[in-house]
Protein backbone atom coordinates (compact mmCIF):
# COMPACT_ATOMS: atom_id res chain seq x y z
CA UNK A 1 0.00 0.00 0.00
CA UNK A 2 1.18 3.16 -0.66
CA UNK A 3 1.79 5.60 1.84
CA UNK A 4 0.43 9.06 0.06
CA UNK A 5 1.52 11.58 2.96
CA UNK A 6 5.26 10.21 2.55
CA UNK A 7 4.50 10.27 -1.44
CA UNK A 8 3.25 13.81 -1.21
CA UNK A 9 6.24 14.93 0.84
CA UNK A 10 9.03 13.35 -1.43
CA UNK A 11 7.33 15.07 -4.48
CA UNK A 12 7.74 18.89 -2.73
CA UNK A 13 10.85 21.11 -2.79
CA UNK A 14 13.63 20.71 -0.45
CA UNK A 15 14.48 23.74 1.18
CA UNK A 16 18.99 23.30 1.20
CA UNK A 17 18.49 21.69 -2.20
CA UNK A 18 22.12 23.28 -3.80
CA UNK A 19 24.03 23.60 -0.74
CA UNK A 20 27.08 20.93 -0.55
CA UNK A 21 28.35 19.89 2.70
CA UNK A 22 31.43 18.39 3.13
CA UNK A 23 31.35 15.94 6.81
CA UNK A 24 34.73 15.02 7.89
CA UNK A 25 32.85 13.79 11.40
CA UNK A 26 32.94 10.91 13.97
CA UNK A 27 30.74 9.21 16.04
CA UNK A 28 27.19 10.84 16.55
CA UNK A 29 28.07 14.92 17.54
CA UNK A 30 29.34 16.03 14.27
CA UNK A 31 27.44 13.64 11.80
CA UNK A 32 24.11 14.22 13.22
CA UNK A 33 24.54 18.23 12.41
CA UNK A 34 25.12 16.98 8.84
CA UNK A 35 22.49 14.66 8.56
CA UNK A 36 20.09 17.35 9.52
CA UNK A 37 21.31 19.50 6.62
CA UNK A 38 21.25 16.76 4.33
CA UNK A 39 16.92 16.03 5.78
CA UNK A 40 16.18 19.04 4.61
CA UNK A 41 18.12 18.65 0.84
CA UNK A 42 21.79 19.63 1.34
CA UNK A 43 23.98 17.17 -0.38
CA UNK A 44 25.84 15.99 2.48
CA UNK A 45 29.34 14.16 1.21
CA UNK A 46 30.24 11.81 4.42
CA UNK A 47 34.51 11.54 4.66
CA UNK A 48 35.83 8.29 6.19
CA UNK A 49 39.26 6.92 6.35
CA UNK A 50 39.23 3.90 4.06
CA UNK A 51 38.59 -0.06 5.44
CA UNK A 52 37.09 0.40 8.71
CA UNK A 53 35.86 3.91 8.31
CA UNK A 54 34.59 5.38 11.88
CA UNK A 55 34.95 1.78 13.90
CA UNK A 56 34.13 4.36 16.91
CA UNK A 57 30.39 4.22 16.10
CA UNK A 58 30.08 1.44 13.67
CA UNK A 59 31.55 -1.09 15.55
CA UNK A 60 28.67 0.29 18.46
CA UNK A 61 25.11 -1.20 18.28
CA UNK A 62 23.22 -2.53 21.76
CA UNK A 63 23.88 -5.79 22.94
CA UNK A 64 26.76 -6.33 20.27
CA UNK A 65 24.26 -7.37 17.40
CA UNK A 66 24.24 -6.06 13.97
CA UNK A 67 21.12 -7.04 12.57
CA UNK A 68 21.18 -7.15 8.85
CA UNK A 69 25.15 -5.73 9.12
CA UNK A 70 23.57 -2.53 10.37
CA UNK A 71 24.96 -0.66 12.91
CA UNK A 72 22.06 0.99 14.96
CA UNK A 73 24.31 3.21 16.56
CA UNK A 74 25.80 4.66 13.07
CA UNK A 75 22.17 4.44 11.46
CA UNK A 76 20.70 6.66 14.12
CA UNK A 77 22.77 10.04 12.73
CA UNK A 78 23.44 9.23 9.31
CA UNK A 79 20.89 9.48 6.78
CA UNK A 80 21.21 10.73 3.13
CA UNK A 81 24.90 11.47 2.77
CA UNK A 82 27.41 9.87 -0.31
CA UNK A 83 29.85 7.84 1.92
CA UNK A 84 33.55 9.19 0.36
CA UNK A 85 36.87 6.72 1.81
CA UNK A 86 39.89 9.12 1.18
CA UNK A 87 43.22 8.97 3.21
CA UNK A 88 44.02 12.77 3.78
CA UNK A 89 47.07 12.36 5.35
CA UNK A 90 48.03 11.30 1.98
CA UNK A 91 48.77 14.40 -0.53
CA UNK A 92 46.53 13.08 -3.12
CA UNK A 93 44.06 12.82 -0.72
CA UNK A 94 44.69 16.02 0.51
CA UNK A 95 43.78 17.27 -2.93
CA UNK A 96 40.81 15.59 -3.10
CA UNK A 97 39.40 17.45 -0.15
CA UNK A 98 40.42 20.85 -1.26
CA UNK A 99 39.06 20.33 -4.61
CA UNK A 100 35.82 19.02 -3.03
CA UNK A 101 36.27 22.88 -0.48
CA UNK A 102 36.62 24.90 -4.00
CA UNK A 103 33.03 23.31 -5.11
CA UNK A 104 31.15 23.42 -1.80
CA UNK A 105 29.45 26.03 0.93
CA UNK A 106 30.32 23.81 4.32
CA UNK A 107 32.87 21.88 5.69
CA UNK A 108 32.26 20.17 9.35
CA UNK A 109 34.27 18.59 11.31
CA UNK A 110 34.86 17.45 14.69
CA UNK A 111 38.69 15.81 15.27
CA UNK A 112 40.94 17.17 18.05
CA UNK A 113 41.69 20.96 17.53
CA UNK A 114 44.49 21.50 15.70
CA UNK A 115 44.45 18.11 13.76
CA UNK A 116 42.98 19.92 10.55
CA UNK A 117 45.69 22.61 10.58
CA UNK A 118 48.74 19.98 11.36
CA UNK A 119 47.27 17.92 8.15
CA UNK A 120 47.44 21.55 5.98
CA UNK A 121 43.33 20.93 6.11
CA UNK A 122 42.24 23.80 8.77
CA UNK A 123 39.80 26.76 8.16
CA UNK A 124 43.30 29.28 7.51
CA UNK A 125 44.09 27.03 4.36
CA UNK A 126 40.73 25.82 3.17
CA UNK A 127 39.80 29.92 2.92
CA UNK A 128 41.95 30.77 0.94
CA UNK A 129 40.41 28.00 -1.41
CA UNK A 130 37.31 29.21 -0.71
CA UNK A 131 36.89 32.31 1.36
CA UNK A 132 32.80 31.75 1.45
CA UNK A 133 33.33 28.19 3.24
CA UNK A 134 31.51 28.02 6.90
CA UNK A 135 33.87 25.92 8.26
CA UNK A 136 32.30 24.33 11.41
CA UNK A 137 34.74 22.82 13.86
CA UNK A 138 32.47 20.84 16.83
CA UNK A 139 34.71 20.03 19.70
CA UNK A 140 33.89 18.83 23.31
CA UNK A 141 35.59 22.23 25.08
CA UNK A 142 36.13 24.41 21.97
CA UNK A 143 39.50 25.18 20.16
CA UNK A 144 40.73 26.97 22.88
CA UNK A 145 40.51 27.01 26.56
CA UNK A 146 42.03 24.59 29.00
CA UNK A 147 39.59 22.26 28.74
CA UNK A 148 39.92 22.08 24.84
CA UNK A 149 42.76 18.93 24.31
CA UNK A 150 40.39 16.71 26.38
CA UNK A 151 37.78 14.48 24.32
CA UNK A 152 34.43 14.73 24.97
CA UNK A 153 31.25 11.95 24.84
CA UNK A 154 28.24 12.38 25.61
CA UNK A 155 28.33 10.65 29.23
CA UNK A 156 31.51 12.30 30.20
CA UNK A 157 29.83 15.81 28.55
CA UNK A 158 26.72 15.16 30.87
CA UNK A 159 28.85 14.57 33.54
CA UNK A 160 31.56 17.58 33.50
CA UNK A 161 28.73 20.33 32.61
CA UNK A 162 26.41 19.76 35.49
CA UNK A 163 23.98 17.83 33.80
CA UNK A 164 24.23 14.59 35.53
CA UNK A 165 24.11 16.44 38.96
CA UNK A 166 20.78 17.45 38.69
CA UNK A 167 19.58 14.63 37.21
CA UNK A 168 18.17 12.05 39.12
CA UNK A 169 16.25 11.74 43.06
CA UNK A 170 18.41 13.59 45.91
CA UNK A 171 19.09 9.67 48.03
CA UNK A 172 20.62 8.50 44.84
CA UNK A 173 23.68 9.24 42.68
CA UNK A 174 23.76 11.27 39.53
CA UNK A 175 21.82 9.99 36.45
CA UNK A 176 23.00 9.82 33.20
CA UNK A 177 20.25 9.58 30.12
CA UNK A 178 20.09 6.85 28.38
CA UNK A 179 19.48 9.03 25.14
CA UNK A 180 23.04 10.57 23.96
CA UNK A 181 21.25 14.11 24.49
CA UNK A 182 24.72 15.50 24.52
CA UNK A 183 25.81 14.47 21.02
CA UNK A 184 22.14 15.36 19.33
CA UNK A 185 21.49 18.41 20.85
CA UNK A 186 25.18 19.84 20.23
CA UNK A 187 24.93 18.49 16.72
CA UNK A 188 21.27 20.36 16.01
CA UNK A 189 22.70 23.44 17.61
CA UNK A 190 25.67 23.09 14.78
CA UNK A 191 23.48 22.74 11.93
CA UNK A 192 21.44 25.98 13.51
CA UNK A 193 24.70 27.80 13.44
CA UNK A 194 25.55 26.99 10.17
CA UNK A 195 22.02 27.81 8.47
CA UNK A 196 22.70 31.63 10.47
CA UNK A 197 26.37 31.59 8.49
CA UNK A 198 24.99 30.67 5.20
CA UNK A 199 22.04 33.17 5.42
CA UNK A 200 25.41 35.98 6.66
CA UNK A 201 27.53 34.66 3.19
CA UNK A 202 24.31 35.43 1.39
CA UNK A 203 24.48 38.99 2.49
CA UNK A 204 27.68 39.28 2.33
CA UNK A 205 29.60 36.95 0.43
CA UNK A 206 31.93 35.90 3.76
CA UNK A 207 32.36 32.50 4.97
CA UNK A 208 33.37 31.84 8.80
CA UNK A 209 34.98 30.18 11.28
CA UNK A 210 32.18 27.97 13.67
CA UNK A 211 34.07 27.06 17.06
CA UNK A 212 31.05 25.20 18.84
CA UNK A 213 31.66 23.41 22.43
CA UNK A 214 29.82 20.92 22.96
CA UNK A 215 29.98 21.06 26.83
CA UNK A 216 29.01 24.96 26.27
CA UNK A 217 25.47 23.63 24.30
CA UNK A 218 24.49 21.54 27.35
CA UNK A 219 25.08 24.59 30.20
CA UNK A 220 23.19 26.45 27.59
CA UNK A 221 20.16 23.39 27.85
CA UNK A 222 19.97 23.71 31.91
CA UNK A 223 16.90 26.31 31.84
CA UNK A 224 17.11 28.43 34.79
CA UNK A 225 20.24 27.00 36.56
CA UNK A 226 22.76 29.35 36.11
CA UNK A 227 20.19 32.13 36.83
CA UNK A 228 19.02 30.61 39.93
CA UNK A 229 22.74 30.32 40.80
CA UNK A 230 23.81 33.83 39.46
CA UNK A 231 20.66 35.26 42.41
CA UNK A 232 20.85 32.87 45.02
CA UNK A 233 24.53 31.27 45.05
CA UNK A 234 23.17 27.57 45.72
CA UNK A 235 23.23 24.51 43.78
CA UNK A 236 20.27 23.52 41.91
CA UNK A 237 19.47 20.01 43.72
CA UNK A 238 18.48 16.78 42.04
CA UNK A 239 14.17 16.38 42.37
CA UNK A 240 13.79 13.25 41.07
CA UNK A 241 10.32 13.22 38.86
CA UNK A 242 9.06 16.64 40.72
CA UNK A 243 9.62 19.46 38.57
CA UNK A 244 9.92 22.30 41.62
CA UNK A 245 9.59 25.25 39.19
CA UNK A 246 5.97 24.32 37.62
CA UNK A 247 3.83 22.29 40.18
CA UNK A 248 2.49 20.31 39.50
CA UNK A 249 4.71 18.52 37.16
CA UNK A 250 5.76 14.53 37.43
CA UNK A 251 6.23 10.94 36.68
CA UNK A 252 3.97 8.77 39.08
CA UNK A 253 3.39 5.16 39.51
CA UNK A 254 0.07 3.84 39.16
CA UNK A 255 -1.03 0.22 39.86
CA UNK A 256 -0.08 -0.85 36.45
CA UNK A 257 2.44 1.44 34.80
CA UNK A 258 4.07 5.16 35.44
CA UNK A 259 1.72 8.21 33.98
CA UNK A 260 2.98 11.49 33.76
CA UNK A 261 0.69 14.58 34.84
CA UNK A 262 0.77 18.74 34.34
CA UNK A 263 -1.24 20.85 35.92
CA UNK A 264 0.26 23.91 35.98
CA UNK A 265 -2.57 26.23 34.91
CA UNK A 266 -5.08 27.62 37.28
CA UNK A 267 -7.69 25.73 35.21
CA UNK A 268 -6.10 22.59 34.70
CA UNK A 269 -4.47 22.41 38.58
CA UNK A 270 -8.72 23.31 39.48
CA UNK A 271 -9.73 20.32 37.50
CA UNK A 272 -6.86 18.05 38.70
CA UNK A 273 -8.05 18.84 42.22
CA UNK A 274 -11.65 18.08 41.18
CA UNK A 275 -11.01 14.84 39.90
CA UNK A 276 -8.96 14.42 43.07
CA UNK A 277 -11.78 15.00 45.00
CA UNK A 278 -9.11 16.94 47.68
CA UNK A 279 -10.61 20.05 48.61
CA UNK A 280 -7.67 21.06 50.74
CA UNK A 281 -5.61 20.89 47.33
CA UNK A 282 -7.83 23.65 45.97
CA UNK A 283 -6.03 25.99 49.10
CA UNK A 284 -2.92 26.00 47.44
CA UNK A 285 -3.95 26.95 43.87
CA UNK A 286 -2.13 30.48 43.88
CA UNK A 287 1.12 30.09 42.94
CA UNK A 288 3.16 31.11 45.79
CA UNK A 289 0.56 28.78 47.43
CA UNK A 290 1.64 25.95 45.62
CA UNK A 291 5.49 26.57 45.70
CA UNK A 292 5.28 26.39 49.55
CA UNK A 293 3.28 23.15 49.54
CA UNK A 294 4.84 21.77 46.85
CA UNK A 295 5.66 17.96 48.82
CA UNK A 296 2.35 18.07 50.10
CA UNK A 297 1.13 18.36 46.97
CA UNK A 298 3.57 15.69 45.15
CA UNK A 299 2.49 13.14 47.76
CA UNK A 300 -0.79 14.02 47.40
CA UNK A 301 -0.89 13.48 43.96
CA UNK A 302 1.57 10.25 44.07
CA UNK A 303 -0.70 8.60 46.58
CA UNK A 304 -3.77 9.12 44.28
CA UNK A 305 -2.21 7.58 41.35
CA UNK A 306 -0.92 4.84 43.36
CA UNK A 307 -4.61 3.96 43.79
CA UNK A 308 -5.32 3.70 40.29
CA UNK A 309 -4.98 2.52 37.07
CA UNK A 310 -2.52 4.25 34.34
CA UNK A 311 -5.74 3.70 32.18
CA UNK A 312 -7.99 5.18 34.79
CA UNK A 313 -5.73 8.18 34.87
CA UNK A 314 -5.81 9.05 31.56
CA UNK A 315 -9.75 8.63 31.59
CA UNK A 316 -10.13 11.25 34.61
CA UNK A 317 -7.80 13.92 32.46
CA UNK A 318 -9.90 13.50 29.44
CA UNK A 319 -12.52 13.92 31.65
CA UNK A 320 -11.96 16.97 33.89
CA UNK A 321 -9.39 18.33 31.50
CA UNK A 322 -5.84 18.39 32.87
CA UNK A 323 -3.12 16.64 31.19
CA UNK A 324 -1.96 12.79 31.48
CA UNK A 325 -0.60 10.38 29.87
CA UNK A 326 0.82 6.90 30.26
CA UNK A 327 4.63 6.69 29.85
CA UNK A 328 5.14 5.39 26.41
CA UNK A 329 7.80 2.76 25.40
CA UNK A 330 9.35 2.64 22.03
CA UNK A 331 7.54 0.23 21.10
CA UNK A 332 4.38 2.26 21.79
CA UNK A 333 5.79 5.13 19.85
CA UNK A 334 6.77 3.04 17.05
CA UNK A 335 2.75 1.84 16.66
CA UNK A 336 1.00 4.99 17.76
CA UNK A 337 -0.89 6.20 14.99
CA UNK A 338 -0.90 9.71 15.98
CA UNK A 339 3.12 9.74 15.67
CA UNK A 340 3.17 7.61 12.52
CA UNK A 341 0.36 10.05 10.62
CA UNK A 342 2.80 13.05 11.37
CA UNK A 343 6.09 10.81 10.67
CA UNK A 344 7.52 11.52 13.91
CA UNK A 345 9.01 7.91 12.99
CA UNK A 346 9.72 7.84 9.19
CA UNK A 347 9.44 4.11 8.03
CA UNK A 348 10.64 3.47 4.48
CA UNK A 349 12.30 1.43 2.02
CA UNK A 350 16.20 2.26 2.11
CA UNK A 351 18.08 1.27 -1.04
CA UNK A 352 20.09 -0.77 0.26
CA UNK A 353 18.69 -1.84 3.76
CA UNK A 354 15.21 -2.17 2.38
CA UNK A 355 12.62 -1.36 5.09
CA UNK A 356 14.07 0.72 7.68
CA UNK A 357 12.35 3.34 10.42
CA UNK A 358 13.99 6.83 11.47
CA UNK A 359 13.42 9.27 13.76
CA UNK A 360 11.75 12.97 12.84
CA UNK A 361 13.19 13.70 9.16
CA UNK A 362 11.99 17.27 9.79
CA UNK A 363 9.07 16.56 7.63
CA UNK A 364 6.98 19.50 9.18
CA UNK A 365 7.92 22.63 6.31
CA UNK A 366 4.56 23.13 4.66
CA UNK A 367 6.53 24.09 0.87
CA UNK A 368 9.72 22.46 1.92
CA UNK A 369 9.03 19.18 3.87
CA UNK A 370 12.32 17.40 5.48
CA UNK A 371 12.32 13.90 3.85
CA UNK A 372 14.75 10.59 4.38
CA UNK A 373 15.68 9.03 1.34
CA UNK A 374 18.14 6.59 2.54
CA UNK A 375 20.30 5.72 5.43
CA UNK A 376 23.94 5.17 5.96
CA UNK A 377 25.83 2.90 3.50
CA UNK A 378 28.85 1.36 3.58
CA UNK A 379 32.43 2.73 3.89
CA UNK A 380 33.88 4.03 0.09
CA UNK A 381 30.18 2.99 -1.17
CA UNK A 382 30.13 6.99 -3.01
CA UNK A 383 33.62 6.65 -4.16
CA UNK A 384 32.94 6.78 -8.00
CA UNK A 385 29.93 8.79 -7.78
CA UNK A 386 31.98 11.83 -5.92
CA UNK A 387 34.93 11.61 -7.90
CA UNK A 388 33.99 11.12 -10.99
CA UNK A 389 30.20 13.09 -11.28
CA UNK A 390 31.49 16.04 -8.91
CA UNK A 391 35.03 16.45 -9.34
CA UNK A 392 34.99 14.87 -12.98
CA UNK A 393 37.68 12.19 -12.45
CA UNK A 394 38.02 9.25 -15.04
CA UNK A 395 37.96 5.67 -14.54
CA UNK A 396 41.62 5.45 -14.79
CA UNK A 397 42.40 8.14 -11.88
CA UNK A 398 39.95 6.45 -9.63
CA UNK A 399 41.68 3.17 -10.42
CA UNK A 400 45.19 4.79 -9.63
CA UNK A 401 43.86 6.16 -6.51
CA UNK A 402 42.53 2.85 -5.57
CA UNK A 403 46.02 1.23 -6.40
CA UNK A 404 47.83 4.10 -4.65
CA UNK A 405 45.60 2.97 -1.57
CA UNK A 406 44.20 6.89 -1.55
CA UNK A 407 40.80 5.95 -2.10
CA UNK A 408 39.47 2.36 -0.39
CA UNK A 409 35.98 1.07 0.74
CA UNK A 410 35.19 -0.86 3.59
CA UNK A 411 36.56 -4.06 5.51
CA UNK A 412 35.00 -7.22 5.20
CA UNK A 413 36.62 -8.11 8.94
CA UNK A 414 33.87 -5.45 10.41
CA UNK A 415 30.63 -6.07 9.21
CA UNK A 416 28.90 -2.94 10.50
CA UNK A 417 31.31 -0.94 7.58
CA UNK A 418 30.38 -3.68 4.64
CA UNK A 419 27.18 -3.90 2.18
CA UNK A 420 24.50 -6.38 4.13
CA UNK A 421 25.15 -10.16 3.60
CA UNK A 422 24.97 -11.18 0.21
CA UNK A 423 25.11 -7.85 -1.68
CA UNK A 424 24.73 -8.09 -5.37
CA UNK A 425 27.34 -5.23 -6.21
CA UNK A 426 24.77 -2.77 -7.70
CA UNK A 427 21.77 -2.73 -5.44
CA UNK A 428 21.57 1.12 -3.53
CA UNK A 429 24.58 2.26 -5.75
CA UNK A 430 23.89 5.86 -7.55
CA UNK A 431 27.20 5.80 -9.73
């Protein structure tokens, strides 16, 4: 059956469509900023070092399986990119990459600072190629500081900006999420920063120099910490599933499941209370009122839930008109109507993969919808298409580069870098 929304999407305008980005990235940070340019119609040009490309992330999927060679990990922030194996430590592939600069608008990349300048690769040399690049150079700590020599992942970002402290209930230690919030939201932050520098060369013809910390995004994310801090000098404390700046606010257990409930309007804390049945509650509805009372009002609530059913719950906020809802797994996601009518979860037929599900391709632009059209492929799988339909090399240079060990593609030791099992040698190529 055809799925007409997704048809009608793929048959609009894509709002990036002409802008080339170059993605000389590892691990999740830096690709996910170009994958996000590349949703919305960039043509994203993914760089690996040839045979077993970025083993950091493809070699990571959970539990150690690779269904269908795929690499779960990888998949998640790399979607509609060419995958390019070039050696640039190599001066032919050095050449490669500026000639690929002189013919594109963005270069990202997110190595140790000051590997880009020791290879003769950095924003200094690759200007003067092409002074309208936005060069965008993602580190953990930023290229300078004394922080900015140490690596950065997304557990160790969570931990060293504060994050991880106020995650979490006060008995218990510091909570890490589960999602890698550090390397997403850093990486969405990089692809906003380069949309402002492309709309600045527009005006003005001038490329620039992006120096993005990653640790920098996450302060950034901590709402009202650092204000609180700046007024009061304390530590913002760990509250466990009690929000204490909009009460109510929280994750409760119910006899069946965990629902989570807001109530922070007049109205909808009224109608909480009424389906409550607590009068008292209705005393604390002004909000300095509530602030004071907020654990009486958390156990309150917490010992009403625990009476019910997570079904029951949601019935009552229907009903009296606050908000509830179960906590939904994946799984629920994955077969909730409401999020697969909007394409919160994009399922389609890759290439390559076949039928494959991604997260939010962006898909909300009314003219210029977001849109995946396939996912990440295999290590040198773009070789010939690059070279030869962008930079107009012939089947003999590609061959020499391929003898010369410039160019490569993938390692048949490491699945997760390979074509799935069985590959026919033309299915999901473009060349």
């Amino acid at each position: 059956m055809v799925d007409l929304k997704l048809f009608e999407i793929t048959k609009k305008q894509e709002a990036l469509k002409g802008i080339r980005v170059l993605s000389v990235t590892r691990i999740i940070y830096g690709p996910w900023a170009a994958t996000l340019l590349g949703l919305l119609g960039a043509e994203v040009i993914h760089v690996e070092f040839p045979g077993s490309g970025d083993l950091l992330i493809r070699g990571v999927s959970p539990g150690g399986s690779f269904p269908r060679g795929l690499s779960p990990g990888m998949m998640c922030a790399n979607a509609n990119k060419y995958f390019l194996a070039v050696d640039l430590k190599h001066p032919k592939g050095k050449k490669i990459l500026e000639e690929l600069v002189a013919v594109s608008d963005v270069l990202m990349e997110n190595f140790k600072p000051g590997t880009f300048d020791q290879w003769g690769i950095g924003y200094r040399q690759l200007s003067q190629i092409n002074p309208g690049l936005v060069y965008v150079s993602m580190q953990g700590f930023g290229n300078w500081g004394s922080l900015s020599n140490r690596p950065s992942y997304d557990a160790y970002a969570q931990g060293i900006t504060g994050l991880a402290e106020i995650t979490g209930f006060p008995e218990a230690i510091p909570l890490k999420s589960q999602a890698w919030i550090g390397d997403f939201l850093s990486g969405t932050v990089a692809a906003y920063l380069t949309l402002v520098a492309l709309y600045y060369r527009r005006k003005t013809g001038k490329g620039q120099f992006i120096d993005l910390s990653q640790a920098e995004v996450l302060i950034r994310a901590m709402d009202w910490t650092w204000i609180y801090m700046g007024i009061t000098g304390k530590n913002r404390e760990r509250t466990g599933n009690r929000d204490v700046a909009v009460v109510p606010s929280l994750i409760a257990k119910a006899k069946d499941g965990f629902v989570a409930i807001g109530a922070f309007p007049e109205s909808e804390y009224l109608a909480l209370c009424d389906a409550m049945k607590d009068e008292e509650m209705k005393s604390y509805v002004a909000l300095e009122e509530r602030y004071k009372h907020a654990r009486k009002i958390y156990e309150r609530i917490e010992s009403w839930v625990a009476e019910k059913s997570v079904e029951e719950i949601e019935k009552l906020a229907r009903e009296y008109g606050f908000a509830a809802s179960r906590v939904m797994s994946s799984k629920d996601i994955y077969e909730d109507s409401h999020y697969n009518s909007r394409k919160a979860v994009w399922k389609f037929v890759d290439p390559l993969w076949d039928d494959l599900a991604y997260p939010n391709p962006l898909a909300n632009l009314d003219k210029t919808p977001g849109r995946v059209k396939w996912s990440m492929r295999p290590v040198g799988f773009d070789n010939e298409h690059v070279l030869a339909r962008i930079l107009g090399y012939s089947e003999e240079e590609i061959e020499e580069l391929y003898r010369e060990e410039v160019i490569g593609k993938w390692d048949e030791k490491f699945p997760a870098t390979a074509p799935p099992p069985g590959w026919d040698g033309k299915k999901g190529l473009f060349y």
